[in-house]
Every structure is written in structure tokens, then in C-alpha cells.
N, C-alpha and C. Protein backbone atom coordinates (compact mmCIF):
# COMPACT_ATOMS: atom_id res chain seq x y z
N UNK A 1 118.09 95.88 62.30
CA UNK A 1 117.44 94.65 61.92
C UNK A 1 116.06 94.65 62.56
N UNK A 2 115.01 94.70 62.07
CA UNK A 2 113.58 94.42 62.07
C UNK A 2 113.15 93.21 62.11
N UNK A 3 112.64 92.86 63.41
CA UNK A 3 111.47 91.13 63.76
C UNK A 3 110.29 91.80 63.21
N UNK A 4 109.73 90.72 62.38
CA UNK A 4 108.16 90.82 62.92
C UNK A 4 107.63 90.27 63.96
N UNK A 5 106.00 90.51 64.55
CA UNK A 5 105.54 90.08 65.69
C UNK A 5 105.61 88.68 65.39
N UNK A 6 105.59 87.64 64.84
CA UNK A 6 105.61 86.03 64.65
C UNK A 6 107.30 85.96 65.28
N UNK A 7 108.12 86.56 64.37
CA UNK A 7 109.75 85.45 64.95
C UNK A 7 109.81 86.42 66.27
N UNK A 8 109.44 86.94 66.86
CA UNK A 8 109.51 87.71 68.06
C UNK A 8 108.49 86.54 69.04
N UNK A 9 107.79 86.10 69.08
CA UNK A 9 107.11 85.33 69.33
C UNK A 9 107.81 83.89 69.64
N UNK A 10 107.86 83.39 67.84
CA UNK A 10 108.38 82.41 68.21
C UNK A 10 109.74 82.10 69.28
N UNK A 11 110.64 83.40 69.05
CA UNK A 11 111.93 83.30 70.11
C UNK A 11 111.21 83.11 71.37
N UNK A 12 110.23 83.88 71.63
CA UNK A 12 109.64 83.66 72.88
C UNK A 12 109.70 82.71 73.49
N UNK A 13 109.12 81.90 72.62
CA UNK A 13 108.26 80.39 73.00
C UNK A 13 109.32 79.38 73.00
N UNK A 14 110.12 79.75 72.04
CA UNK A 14 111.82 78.28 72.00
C UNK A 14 112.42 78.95 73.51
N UNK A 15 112.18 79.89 74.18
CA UNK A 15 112.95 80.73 75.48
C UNK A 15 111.89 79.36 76.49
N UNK A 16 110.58 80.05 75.91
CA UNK A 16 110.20 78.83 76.94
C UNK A 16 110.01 77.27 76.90
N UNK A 17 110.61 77.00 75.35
CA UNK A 17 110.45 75.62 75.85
C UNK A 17 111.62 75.17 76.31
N UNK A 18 112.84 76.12 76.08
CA UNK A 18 114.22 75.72 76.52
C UNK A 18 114.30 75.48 78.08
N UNK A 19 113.25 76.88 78.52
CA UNK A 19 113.43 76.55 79.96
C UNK A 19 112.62 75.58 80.68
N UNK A 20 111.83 74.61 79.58
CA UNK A 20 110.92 73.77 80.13
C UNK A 20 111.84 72.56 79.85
N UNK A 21 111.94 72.68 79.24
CA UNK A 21 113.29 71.28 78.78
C UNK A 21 114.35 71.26 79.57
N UNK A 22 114.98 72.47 80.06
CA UNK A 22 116.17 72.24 80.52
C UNK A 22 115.25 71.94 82.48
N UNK A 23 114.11 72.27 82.59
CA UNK A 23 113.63 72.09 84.11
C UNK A 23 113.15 71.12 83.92
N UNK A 24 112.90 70.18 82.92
CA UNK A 24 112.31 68.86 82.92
C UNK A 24 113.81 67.80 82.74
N UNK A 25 114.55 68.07 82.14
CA UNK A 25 116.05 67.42 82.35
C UNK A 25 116.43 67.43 83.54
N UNK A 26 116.58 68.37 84.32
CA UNK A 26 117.11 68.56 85.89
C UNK A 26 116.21 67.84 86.52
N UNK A 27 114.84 68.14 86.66
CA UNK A 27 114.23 67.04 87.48
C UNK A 27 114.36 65.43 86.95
N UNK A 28 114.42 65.42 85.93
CA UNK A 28 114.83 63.85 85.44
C UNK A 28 116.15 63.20 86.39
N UNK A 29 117.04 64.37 85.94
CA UNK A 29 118.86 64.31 86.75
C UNK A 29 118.40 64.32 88.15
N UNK A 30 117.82 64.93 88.99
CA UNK A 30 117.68 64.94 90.15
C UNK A 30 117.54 63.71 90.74
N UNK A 31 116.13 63.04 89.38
CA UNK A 31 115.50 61.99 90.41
C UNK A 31 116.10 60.93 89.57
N UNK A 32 116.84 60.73 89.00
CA UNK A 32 118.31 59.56 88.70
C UNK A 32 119.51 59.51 89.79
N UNK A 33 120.02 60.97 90.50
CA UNK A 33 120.70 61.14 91.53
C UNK A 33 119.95 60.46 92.56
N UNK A 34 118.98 60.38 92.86
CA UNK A 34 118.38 60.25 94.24
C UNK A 34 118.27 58.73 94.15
N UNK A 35 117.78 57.81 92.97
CA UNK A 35 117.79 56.65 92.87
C UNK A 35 119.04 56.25 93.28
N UNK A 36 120.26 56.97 92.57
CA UNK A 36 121.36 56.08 92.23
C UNK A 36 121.65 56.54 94.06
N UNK A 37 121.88 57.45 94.60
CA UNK A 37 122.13 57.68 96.75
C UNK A 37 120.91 56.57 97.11
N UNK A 38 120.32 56.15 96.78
CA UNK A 38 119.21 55.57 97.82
C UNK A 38 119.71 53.98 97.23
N UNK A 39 119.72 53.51 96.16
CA UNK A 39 121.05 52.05 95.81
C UNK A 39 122.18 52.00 96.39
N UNK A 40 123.23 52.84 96.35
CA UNK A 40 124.69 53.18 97.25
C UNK A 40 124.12 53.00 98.64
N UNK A 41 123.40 53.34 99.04
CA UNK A 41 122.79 53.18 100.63
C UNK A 41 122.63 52.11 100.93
N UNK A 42 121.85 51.43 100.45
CA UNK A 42 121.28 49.65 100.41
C UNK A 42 122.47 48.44 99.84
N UNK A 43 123.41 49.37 99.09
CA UNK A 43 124.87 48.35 99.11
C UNK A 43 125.51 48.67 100.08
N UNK A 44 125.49 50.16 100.89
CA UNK A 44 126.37 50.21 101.88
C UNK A 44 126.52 49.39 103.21
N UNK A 45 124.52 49.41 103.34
CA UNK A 45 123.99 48.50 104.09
C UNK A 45 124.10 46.93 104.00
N UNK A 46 123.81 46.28 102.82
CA UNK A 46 123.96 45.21 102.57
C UNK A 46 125.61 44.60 103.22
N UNK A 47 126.76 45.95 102.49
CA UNK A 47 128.47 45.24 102.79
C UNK A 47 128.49 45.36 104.47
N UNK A 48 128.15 46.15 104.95
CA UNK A 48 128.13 46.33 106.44
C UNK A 48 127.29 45.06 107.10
N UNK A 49 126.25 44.30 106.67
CA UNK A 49 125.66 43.28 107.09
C UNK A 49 126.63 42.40 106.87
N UNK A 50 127.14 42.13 105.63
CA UNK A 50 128.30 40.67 105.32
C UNK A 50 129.28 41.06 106.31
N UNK A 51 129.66 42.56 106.50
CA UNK A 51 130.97 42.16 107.33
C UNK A 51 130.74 41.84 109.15
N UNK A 52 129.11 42.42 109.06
CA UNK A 52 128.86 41.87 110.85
C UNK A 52 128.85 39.65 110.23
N UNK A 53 127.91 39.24 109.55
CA UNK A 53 128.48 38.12 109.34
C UNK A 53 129.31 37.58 109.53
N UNK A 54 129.89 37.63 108.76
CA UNK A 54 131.69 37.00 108.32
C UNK A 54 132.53 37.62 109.80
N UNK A 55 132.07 38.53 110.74
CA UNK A 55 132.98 38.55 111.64
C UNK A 55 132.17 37.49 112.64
N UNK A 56 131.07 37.59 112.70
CA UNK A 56 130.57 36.51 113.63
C UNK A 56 130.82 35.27 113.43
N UNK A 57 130.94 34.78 112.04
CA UNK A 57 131.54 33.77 111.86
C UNK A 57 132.97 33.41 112.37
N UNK A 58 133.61 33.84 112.18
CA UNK A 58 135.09 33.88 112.61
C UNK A 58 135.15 33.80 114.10
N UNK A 59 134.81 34.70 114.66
CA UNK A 59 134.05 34.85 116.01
C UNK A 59 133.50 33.00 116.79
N UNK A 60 132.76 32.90 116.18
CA UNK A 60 132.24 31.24 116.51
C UNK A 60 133.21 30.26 116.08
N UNK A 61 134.20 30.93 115.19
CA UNK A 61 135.00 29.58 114.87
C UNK A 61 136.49 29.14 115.46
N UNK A 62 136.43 30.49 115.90
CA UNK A 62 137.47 30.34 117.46
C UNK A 62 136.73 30.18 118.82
N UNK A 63 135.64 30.31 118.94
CA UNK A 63 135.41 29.84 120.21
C UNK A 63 135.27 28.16 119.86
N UNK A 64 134.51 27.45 118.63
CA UNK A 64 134.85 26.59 118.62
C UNK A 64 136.06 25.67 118.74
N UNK A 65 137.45 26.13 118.23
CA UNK A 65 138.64 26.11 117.86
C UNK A 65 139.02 25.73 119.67
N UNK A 66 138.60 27.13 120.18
CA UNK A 66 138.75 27.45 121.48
C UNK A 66 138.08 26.11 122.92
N UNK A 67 137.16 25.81 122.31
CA UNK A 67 136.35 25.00 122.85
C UNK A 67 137.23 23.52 122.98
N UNK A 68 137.50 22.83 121.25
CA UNK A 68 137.67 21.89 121.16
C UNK A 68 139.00 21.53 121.89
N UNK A 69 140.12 22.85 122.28
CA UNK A 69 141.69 22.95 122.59
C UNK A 69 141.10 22.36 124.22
N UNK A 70 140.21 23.25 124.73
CA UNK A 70 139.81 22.88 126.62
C UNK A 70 139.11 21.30 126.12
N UNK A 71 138.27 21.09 125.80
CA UNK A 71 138.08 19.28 125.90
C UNK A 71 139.67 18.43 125.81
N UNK A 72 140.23 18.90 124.77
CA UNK A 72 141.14 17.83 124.54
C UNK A 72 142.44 17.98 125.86
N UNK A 73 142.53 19.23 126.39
CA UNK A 73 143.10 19.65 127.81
C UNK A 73 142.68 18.79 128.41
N UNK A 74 140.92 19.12 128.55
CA UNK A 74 140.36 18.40 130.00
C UNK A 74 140.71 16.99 130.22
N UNK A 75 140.56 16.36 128.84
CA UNK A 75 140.79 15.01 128.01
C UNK A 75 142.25 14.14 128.66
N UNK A 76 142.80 15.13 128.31
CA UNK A 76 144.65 14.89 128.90
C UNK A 76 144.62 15.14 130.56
N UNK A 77 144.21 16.04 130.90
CA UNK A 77 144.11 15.83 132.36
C UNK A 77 143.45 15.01 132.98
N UNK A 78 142.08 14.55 132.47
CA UNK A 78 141.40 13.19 133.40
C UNK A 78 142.32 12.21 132.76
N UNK A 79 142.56 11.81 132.03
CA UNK A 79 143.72 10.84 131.49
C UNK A 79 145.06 10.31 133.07
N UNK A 80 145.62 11.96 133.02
CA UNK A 80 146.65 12.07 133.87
C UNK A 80 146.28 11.40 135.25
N UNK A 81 145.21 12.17 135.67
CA UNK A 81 144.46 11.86 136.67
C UNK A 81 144.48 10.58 137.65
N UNK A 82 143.69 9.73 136.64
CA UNK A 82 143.31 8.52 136.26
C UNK A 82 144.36 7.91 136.76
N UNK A 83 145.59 7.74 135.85
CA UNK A 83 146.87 7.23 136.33
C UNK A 83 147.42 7.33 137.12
N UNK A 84 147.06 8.50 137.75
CA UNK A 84 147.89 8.72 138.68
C UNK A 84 146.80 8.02 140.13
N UNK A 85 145.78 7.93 140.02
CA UNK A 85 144.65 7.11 141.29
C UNK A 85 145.14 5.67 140.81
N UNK A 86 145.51 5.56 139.96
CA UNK A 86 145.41 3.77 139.53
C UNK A 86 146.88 2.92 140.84
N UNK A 87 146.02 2.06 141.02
CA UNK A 87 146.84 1.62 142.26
C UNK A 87 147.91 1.10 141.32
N UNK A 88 148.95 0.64 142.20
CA UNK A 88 150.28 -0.16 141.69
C UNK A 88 150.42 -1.30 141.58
């Protein structure tokens, strides 16, 4: 089977635009990968911020919890106190 110099050519050139296409796809894919790791990062970051949150919250809401149990103690003991100084 006999090419002439043109379809010898042209194979050439579809060789190189294949390999320009397929190196312009990969860098496309690359830099879609790198977007989509550098988003996953900034949600990873973001869920790791809610959960320091939400534990600090919880955190403050037993010391409050915690807080309000010693007043109402202290509350009952000056109470006791009291009664018990109160003359007869």
C-alpha cells in the first residue's frame, strides 16, 4: 500500500493534534483535580471549625449547667445557715 506525501503528512499532523488535545485535556483534568483538593480542603476546614464550635458550646453549657447547680447549693446552704444562727 502506497501514501502519498499529503496523507503521510496529514497522519502526521492528526498524531500531533491528538497529542495536543490529549495534553490540553490532561492539563484541563489536572487543573479541575486541583480545584476540586483545594474545595475538599476548605470543607475539611470549615467541618473541623463547626466541630471546635459546637464543642465549645457544649463546653459553656455545662459549666453554665455547672455554675447554676453551685449557686442553688450555695443558695441551700446560706438558707441552712441562717436557721440554724436564728435564735429560738
Amino acid at each position: 500500500m502506497e501514501y502519498d506525501n499529503n496523507e503521510m503528512s496529514d497522519c502526521s499532523s492528526n498524531s500531533e493534534y491528538s497529542s495536543f488535545t490529549t495534553n490540553k485535556e490532561e492539563e484541563v483534568t489536572l487543573k479541575k483535580i486541583a480545584e476540586l483538593k483545594k474545595k475538599i480542603t476548605e470543607l475539611e476546614n470549615t467541618s473541623i471549625i463547626k466541630k471546635e464550635k459546637k464543642n465549645k458550646q457544649e463546653k459553656n453549657y455545662q459549666i453554665e449547667a455547672t455554675c447554676q447547680i453551685l449557686q442553688k447549693e450555695s443558695l441551700l446552704i446560706t438558707n441552712q445557715l441562717i436557721k440554724v444562727n436564728q435564735p429560738l
